[in-house]
N, C-alpha and C. Protein backbone atom coordinates (compact mmCIF):
# COMPACT_ATOMS: atom_id res chain seq x y z
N UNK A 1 4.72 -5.35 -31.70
CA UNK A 1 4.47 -4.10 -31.00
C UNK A 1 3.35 -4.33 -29.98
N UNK A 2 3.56 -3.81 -28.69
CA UNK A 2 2.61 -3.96 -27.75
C UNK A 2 1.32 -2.98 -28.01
N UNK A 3 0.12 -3.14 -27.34
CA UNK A 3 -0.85 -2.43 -27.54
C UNK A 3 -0.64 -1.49 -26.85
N UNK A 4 -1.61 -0.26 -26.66
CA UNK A 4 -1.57 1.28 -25.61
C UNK A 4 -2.28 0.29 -24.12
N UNK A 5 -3.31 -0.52 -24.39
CA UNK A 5 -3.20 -1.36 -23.00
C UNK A 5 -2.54 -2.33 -22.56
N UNK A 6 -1.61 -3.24 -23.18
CA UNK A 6 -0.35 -3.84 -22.60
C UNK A 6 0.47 -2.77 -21.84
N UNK A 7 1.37 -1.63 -22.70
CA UNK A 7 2.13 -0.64 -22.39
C UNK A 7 0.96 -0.27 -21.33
N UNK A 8 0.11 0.34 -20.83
CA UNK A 8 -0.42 0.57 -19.81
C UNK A 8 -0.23 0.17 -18.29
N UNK A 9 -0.36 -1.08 -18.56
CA UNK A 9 -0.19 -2.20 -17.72
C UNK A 9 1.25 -2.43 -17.37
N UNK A 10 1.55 -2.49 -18.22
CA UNK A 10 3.28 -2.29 -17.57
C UNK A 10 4.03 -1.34 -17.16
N UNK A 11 3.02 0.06 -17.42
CA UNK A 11 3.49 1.60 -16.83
C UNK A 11 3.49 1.13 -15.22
N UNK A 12 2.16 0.40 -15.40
CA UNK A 12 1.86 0.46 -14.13
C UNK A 12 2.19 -0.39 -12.98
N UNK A 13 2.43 -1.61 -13.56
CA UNK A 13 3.44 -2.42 -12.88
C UNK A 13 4.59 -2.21 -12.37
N UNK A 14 5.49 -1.68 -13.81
CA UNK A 14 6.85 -0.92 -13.32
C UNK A 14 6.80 0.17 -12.40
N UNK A 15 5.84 1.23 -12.65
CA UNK A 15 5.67 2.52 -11.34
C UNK A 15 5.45 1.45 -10.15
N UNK A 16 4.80 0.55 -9.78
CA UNK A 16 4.51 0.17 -8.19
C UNK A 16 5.99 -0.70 -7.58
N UNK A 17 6.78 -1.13 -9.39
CA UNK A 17 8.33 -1.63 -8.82
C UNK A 17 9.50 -0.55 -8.48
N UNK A 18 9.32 0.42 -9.09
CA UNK A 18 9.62 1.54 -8.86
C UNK A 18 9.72 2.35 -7.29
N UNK A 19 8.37 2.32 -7.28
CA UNK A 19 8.49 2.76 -5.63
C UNK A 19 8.49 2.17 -4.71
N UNK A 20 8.60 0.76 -4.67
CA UNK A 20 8.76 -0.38 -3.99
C UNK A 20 10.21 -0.07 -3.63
N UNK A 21 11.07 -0.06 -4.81
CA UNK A 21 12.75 -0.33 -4.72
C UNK A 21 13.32 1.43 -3.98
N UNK A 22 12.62 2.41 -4.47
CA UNK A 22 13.05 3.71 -3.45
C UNK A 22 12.69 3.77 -2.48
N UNK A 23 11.64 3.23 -1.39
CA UNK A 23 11.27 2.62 -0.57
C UNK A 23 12.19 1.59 0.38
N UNK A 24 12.18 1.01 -0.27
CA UNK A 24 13.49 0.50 0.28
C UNK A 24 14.82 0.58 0.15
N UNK A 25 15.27 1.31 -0.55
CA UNK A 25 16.10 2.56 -0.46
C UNK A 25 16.18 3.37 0.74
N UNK A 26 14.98 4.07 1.11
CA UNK A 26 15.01 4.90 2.25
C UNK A 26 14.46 4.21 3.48
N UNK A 27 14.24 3.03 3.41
CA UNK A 27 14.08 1.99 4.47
C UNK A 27 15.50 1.48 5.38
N UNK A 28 16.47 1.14 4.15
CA UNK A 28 18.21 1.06 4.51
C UNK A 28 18.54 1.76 5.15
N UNK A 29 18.42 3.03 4.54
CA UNK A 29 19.14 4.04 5.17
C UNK A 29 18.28 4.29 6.27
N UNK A 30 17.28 4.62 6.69
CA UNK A 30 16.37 4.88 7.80
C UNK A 30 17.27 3.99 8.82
N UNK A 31 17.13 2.58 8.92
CA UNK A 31 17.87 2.03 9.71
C UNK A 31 19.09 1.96 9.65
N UNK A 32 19.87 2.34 8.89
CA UNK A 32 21.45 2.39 8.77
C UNK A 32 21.58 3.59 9.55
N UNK A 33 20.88 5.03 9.62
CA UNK A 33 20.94 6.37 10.48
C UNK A 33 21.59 6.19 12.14
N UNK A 34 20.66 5.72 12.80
CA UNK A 34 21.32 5.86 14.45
C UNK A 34 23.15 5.71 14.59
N UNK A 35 23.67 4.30 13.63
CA UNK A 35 24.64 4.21 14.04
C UNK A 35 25.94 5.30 13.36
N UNK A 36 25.33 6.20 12.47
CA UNK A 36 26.16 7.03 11.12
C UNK A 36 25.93 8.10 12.32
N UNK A 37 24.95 8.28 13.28
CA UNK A 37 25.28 10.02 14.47
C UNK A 37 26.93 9.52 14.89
N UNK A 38 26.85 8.74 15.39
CA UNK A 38 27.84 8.39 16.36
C UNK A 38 29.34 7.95 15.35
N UNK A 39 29.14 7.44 14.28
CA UNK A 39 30.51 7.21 13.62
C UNK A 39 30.83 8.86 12.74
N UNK A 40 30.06 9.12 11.86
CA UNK A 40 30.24 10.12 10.85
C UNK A 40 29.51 10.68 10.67
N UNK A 41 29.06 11.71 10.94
CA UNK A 41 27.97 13.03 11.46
C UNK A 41 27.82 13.59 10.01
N UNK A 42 28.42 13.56 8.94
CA UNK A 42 28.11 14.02 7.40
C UNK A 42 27.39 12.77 6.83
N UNK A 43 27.76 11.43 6.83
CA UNK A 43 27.53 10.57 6.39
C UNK A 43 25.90 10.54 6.78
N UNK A 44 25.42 10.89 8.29
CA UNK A 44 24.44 10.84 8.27
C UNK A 44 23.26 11.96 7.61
N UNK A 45 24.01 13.18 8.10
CA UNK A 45 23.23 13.96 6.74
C UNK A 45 23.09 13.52 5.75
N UNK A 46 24.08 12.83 5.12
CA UNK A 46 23.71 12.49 3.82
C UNK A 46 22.47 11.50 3.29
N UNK A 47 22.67 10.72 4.52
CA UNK A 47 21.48 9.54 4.45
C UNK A 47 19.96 10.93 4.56
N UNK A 48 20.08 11.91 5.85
CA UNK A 48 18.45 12.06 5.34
C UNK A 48 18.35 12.96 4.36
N UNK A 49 19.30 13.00 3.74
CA UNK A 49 18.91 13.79 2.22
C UNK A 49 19.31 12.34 1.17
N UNK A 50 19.63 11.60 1.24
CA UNK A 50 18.72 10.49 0.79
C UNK A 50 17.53 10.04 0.56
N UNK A 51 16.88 9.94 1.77
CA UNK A 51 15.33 9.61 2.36
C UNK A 51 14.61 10.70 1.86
N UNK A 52 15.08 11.86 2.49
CA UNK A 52 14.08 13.33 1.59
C UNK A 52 14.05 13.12 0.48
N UNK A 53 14.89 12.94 -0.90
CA UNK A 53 14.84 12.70 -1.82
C UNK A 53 14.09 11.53 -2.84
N UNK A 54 13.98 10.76 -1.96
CA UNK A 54 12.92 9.61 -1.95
C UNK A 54 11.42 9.84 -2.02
N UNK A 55 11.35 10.33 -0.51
CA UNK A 55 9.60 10.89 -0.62
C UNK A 55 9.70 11.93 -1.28
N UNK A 56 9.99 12.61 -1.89
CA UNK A 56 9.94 13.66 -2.98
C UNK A 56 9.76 12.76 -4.25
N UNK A 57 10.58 12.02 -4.53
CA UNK A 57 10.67 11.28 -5.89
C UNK A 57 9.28 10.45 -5.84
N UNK A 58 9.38 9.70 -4.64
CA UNK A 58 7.76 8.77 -4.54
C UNK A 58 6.30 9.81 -4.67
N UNK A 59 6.34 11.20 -4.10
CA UNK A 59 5.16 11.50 -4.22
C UNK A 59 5.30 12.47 -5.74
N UNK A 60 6.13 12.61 -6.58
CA UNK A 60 5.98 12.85 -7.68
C UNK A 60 5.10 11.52 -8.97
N UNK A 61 6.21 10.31 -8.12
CA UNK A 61 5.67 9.12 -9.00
C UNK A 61 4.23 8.32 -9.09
N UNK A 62 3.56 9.18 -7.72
CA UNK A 62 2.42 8.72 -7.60
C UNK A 62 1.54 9.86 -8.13
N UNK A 63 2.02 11.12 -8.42
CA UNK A 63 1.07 11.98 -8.46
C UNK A 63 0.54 12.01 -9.85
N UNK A 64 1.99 11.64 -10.95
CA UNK A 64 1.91 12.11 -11.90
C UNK A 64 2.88 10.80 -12.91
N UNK A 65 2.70 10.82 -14.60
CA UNK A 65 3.45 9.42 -15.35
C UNK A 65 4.56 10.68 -15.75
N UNK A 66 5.46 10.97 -15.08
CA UNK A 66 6.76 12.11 -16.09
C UNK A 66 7.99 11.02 -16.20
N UNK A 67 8.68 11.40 -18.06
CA UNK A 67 9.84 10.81 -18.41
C UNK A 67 10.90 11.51 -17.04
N UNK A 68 11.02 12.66 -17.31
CA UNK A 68 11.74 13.41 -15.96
C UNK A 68 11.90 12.76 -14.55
N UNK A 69 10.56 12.43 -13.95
CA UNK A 69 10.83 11.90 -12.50
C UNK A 69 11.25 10.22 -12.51
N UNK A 70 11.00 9.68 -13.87
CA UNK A 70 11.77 8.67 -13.62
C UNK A 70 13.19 8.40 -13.95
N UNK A 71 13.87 9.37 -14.79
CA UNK A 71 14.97 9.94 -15.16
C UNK A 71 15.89 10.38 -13.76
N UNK A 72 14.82 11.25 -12.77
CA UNK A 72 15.69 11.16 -11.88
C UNK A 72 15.64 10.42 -10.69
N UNK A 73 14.47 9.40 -10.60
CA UNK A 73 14.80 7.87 -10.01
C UNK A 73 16.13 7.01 -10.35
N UNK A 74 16.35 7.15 -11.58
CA UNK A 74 17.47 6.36 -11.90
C UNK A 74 18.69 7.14 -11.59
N UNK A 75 18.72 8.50 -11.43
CA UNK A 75 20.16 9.43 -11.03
C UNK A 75 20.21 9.19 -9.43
N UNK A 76 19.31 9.43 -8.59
CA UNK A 76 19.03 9.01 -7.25
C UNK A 76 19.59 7.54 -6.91
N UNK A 77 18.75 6.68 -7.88
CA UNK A 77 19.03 5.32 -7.05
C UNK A 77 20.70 5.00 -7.64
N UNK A 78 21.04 5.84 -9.03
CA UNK A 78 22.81 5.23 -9.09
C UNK A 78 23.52 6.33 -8.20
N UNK A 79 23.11 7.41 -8.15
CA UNK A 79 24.09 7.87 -7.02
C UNK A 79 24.31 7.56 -5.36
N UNK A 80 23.74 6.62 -4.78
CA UNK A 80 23.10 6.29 -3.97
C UNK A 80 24.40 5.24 -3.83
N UNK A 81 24.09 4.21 -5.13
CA UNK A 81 24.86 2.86 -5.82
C UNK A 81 25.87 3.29 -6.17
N UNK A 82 26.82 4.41 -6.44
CA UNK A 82 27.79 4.13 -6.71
C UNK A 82 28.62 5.02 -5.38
N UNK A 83 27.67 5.86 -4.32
CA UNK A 83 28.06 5.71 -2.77
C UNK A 83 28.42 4.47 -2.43
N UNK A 84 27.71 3.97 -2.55
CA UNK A 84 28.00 2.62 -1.49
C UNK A 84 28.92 1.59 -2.33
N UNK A 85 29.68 1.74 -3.50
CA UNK A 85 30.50 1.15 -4.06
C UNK A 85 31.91 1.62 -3.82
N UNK A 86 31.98 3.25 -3.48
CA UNK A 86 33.11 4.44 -2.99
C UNK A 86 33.33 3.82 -1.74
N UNK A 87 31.88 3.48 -1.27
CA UNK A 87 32.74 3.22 0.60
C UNK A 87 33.07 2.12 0.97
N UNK A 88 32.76 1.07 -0.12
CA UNK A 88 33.22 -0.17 0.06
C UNK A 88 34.70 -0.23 -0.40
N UNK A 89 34.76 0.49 -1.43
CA UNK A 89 35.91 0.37 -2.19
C UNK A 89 37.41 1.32 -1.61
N UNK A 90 37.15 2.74 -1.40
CA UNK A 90 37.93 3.37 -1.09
C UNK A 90 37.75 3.94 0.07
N UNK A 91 36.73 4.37 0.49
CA UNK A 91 36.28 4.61 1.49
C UNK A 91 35.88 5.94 1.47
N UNK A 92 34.75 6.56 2.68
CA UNK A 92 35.01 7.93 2.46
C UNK A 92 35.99 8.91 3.33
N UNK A 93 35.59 10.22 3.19
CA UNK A 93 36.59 11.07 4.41
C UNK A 93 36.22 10.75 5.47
N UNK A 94 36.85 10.37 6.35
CA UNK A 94 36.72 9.79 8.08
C UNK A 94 36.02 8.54 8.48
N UNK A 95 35.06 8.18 7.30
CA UNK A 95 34.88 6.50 7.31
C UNK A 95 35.33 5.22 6.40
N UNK A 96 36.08 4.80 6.91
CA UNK A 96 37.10 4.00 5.93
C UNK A 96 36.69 2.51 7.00
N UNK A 97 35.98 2.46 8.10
CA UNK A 97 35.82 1.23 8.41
C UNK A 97 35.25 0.20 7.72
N UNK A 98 34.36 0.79 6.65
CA UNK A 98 33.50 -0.36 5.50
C UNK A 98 34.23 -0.80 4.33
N UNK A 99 35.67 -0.84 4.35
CA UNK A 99 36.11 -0.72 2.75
C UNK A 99 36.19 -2.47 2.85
N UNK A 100 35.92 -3.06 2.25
CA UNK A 100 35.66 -4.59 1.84
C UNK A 100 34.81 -5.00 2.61
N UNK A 101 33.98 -4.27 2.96
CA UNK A 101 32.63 -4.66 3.84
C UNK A 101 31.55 -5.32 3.12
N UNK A 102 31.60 -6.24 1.93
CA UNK A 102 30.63 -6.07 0.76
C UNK A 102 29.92 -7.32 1.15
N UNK A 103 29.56 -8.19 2.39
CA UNK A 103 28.77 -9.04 2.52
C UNK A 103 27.89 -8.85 3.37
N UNK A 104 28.37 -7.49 4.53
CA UNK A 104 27.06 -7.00 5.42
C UNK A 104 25.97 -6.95 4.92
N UNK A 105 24.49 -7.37 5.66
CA UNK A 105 24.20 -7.75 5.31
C UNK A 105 22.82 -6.75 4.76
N UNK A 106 22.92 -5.43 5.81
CA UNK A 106 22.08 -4.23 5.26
C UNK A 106 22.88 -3.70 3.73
N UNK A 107 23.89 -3.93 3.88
CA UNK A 107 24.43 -3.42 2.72
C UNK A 107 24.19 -4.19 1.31
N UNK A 108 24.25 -5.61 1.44
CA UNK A 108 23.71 -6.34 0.71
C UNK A 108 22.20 -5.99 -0.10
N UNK A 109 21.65 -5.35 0.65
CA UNK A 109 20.10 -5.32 1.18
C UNK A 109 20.65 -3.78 0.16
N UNK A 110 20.93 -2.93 0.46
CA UNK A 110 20.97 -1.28 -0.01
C UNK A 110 21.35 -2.01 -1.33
N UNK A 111 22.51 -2.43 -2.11
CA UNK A 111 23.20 -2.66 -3.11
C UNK A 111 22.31 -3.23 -3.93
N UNK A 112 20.95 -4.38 -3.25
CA UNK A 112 19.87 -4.90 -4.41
C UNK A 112 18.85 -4.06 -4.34
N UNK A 113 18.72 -3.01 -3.64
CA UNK A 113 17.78 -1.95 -3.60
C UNK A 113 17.49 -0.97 -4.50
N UNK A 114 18.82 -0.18 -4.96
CA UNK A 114 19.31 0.56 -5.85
C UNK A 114 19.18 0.20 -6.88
N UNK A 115 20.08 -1.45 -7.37
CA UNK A 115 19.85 -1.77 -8.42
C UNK A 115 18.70 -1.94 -8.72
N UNK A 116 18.14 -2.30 -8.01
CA UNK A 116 16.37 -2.64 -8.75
C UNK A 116 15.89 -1.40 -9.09
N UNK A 117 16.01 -0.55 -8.64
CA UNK A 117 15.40 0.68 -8.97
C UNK A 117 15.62 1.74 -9.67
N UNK A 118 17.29 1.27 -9.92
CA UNK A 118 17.62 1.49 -11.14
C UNK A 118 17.25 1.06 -12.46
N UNK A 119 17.34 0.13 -12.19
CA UNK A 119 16.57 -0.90 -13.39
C UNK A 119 15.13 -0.53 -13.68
N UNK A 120 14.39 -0.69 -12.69
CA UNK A 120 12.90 -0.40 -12.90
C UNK A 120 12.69 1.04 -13.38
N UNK A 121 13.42 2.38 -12.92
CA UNK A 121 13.34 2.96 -13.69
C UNK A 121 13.75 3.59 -15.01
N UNK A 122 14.71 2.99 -14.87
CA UNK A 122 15.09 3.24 -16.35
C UNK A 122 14.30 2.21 -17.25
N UNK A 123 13.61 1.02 -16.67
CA UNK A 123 12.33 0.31 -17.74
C UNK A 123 11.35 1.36 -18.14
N UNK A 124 10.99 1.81 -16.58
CA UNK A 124 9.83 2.29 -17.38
C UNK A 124 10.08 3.91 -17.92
N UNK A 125 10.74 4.55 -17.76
CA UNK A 125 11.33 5.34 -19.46
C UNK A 125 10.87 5.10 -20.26
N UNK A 126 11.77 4.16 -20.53
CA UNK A 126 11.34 3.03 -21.60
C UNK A 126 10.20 3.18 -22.22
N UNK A 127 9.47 2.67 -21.47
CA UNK A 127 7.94 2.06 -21.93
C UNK A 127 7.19 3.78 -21.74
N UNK A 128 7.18 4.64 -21.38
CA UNK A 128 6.64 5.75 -21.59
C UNK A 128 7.42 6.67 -22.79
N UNK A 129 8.20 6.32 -23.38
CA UNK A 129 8.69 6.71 -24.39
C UNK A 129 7.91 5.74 -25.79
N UNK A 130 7.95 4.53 -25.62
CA UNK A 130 6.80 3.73 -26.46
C UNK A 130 5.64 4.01 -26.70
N UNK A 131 5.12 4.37 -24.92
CA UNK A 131 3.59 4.54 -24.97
C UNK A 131 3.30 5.76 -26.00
N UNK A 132 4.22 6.87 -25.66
CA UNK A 132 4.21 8.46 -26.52
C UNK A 132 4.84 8.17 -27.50
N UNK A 133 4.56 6.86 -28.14
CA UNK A 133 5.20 7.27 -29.63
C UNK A 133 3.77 6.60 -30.10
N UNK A 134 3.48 5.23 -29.69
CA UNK A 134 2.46 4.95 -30.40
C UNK A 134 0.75 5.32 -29.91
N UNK A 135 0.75 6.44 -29.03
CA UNK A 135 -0.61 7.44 -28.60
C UNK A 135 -0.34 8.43 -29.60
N UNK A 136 1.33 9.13 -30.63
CA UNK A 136 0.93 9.84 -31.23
C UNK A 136 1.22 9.36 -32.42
N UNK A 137 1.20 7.91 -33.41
CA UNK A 137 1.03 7.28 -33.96
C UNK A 137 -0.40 7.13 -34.34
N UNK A 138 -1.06 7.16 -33.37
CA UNK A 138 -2.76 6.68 -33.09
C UNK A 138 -3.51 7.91 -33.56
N UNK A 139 -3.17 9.13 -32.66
CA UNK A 139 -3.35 10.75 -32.90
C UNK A 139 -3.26 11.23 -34.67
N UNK A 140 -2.40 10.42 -34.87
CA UNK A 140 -1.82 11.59 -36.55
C UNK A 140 -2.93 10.35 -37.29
N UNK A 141 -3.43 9.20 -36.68
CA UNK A 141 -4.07 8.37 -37.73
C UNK A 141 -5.64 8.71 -37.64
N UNK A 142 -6.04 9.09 -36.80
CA UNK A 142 -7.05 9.87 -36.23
C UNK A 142 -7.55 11.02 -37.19
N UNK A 143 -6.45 11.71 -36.14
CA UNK A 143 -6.86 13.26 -37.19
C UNK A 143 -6.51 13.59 -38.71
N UNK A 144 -5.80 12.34 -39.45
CA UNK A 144 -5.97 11.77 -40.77
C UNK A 144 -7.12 11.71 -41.55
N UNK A 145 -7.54 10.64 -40.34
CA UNK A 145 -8.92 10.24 -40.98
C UNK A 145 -10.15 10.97 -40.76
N UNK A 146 -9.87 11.68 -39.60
CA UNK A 146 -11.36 13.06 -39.51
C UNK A 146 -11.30 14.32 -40.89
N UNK A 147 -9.89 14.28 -41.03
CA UNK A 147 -9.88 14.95 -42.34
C UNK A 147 -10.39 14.39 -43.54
N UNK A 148 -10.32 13.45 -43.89
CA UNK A 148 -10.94 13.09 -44.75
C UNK A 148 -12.15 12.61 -44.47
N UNK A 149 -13.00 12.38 -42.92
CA UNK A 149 -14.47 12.41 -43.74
C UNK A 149 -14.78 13.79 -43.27
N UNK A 150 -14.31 14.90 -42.94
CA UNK A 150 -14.64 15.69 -43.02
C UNK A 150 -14.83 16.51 -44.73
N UNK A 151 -13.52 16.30 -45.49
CA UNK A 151 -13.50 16.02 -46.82
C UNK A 151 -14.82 16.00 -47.25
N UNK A 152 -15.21 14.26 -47.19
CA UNK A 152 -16.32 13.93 -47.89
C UNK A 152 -17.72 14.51 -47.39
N UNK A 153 -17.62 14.81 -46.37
CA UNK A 153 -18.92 15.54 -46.06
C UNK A 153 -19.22 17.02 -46.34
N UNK A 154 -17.73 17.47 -46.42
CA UNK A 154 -18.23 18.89 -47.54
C UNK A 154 -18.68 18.50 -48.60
N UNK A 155 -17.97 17.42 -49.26
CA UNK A 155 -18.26 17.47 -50.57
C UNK A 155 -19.57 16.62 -51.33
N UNK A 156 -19.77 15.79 -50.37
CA UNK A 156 -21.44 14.90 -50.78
C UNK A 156 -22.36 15.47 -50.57
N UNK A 157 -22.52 16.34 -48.82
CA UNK A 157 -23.08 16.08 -48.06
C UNK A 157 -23.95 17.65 -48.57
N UNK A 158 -22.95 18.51 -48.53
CA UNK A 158 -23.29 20.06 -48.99
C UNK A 158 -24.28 21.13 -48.53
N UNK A 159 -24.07 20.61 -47.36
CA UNK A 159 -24.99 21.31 -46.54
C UNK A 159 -24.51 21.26 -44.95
């Protein structure tokens, strides 16, 4: 079992891999935008509600450690990932030019983006689900033991 400062340390590692990989997430798409006005005018909406969704998710992840915002890092970065698996694969409505497009090379770039940040957040879940088991592991051993010298100090101490 790791300590509350190992698990610390790796909250915190994973949060800076975390926003590294949505980051570049909305880095892709930032530059994937100019050419989505001119092909597919939804597609590009979609990208900046991508990006919005990003700096929303990043300034939650910096503000605050929630199971929630990394819960929905990982819904963000697979819905994102399994876009760009639809348009490779089947394509979408009115853009069907990318369907076996899977070696471009921004796309390459989006596809290890996601995954990482999928990954990273669903790690650190993880590890904040650990951390809150063994901070209230620590807590119930605590206030265990204040009970009992509280105990003994009624009862020796008597005064």
């Amino acid at each position: 079992m790791k300590s509350i400062a190992q698990l610390e340390k790796e909250l915190h590692n994973r949060r800076v891999c975390v926003i590294f990989g949505l980051l570049a997430i909305a880095g892709v798409h930032i530059a994937d935008l100019p050419g989505k006005w001119h092909e597919t005018n939804y597609i590009a909406w979609l990208y900046l509600g991508i990006i919005g969704a990003v700096l929303v998710g990043i300034e939650r992840l910096v503000v605050k450690v929630s199971k929630r915002d990394y819960l929905a890092s990982s819904v963000l970065s697979l819905s994102v990932l399994i876009g760009f698996v639809v348009n490779r694969t089947i394509g979408l409505p009115g853009a069907t030019g990318d369907i076996g497009n899977w070696l471009e090379p921004l796309g390459l770039l989006s596809l290890f983006a996601e995954a990482f940040a999928l990954w990273q957040s669903l790690a650190t879940f993880l590890v904040i689900i650990e951390l809150e088991a063994h901070q209230e592991f620590e807590a119930e051993v605590f206030s265990s033991r204040e009970r009992w010298v509280g105990r003994f100090n009624l009862i020796f101490n008597k005064g």
